[in-house]
Protein backbone atom coordinates (compact mmCIF):
# COMPACT_ATOMS: atom_id res chain seq x y z
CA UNK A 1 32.24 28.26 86.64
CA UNK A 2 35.22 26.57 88.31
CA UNK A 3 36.75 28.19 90.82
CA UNK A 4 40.83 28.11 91.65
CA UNK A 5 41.80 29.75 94.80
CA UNK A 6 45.91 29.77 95.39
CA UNK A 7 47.45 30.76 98.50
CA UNK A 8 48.95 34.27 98.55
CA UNK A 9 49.81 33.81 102.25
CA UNK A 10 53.23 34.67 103.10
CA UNK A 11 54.75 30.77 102.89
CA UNK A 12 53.17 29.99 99.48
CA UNK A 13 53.92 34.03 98.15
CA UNK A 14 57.84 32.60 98.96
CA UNK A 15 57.15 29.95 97.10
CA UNK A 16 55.75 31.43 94.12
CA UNK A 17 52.00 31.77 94.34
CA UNK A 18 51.89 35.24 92.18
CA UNK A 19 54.26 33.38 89.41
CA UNK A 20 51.87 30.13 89.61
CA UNK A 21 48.49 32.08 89.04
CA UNK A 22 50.15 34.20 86.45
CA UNK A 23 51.21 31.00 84.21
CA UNK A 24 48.05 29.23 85.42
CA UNK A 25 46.03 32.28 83.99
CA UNK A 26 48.01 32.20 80.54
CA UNK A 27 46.96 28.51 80.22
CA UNK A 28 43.30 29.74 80.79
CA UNK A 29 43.86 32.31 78.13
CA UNK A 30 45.46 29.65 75.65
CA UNK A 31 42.66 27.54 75.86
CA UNK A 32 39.83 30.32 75.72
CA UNK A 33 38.35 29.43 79.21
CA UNK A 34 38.16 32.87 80.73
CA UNK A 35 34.26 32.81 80.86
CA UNK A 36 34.85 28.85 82.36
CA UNK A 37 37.52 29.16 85.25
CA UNK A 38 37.97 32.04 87.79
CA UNK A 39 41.52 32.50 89.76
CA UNK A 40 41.12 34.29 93.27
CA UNK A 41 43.56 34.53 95.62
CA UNK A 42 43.15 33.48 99.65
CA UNK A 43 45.27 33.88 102.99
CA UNK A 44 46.72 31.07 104.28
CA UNK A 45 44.80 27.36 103.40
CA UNK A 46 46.45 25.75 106.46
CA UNK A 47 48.18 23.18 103.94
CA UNK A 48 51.52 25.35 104.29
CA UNK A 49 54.41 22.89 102.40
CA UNK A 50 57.30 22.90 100.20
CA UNK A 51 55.33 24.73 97.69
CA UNK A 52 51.86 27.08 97.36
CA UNK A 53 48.52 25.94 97.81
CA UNK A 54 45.70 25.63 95.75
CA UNK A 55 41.87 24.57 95.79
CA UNK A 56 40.71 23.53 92.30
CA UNK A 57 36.53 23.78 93.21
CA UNK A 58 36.52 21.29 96.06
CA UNK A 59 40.12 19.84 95.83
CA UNK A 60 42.81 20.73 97.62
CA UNK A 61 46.52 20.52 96.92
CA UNK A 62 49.60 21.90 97.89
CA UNK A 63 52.76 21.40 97.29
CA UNK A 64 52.37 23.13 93.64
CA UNK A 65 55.78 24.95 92.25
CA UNK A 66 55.16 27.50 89.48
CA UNK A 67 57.38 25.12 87.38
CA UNK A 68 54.70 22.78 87.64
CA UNK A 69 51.82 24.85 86.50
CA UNK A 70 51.29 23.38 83.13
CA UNK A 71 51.24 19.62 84.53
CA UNK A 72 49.19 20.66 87.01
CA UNK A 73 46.87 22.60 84.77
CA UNK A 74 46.33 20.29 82.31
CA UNK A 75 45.62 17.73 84.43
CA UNK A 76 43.88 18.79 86.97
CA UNK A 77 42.35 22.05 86.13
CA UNK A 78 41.41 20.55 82.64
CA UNK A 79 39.90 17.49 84.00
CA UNK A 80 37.53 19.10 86.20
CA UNK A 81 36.23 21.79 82.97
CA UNK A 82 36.29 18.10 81.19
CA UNK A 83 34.09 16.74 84.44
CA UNK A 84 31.61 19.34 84.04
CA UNK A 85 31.25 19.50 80.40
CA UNK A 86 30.37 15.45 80.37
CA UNK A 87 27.45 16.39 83.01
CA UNK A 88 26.23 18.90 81.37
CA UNK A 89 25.43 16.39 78.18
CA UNK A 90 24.13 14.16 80.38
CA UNK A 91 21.87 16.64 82.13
């Protein structure tokens, strides 16, 4: 399971953090990965910036406006569920 953690710390809540998960989540829902991808929520990553924070598994990023949560989504959250479905078959 992939885990996404976003920021609900007060700078990245400002910024959006509750709309980003919610669009983030209807992307997951869209593409029938609810048993694939879990969203949590964290204080403060320490990567406070013009926009909210997220950790897709190991990755960090910040600077993420809800605006850009299908970009963002697609390709990076879809890359990684791409990542581990290719090692899986080769497993």
């Amino acid at each position: 399971m992939l885990l996404v953690t976003i920021c609900v710390g007060s700078s990245c809540s400002i910024r959006g953090s509750d709309e980003l998960a919610s669009e983030i989540q209807r992307f997951i829902e869209k593409e029938n990965l609810a048993d694939s991808i879990e969203i949590v929520g964290a204080f403060c990553m320490d990567a406070c910036s013009k926009g909210v924070s997220i950790r897709v598994g190991e990755r960090q990023f910040s600077g993420i406006l809800p605006e850009d949560a299908e970009s963002f989504f697609y390709r990076e959250i879809m890359s990684c569920i791409d990542g581990q479905a290719e090692g899986k078959q080769n497993d």
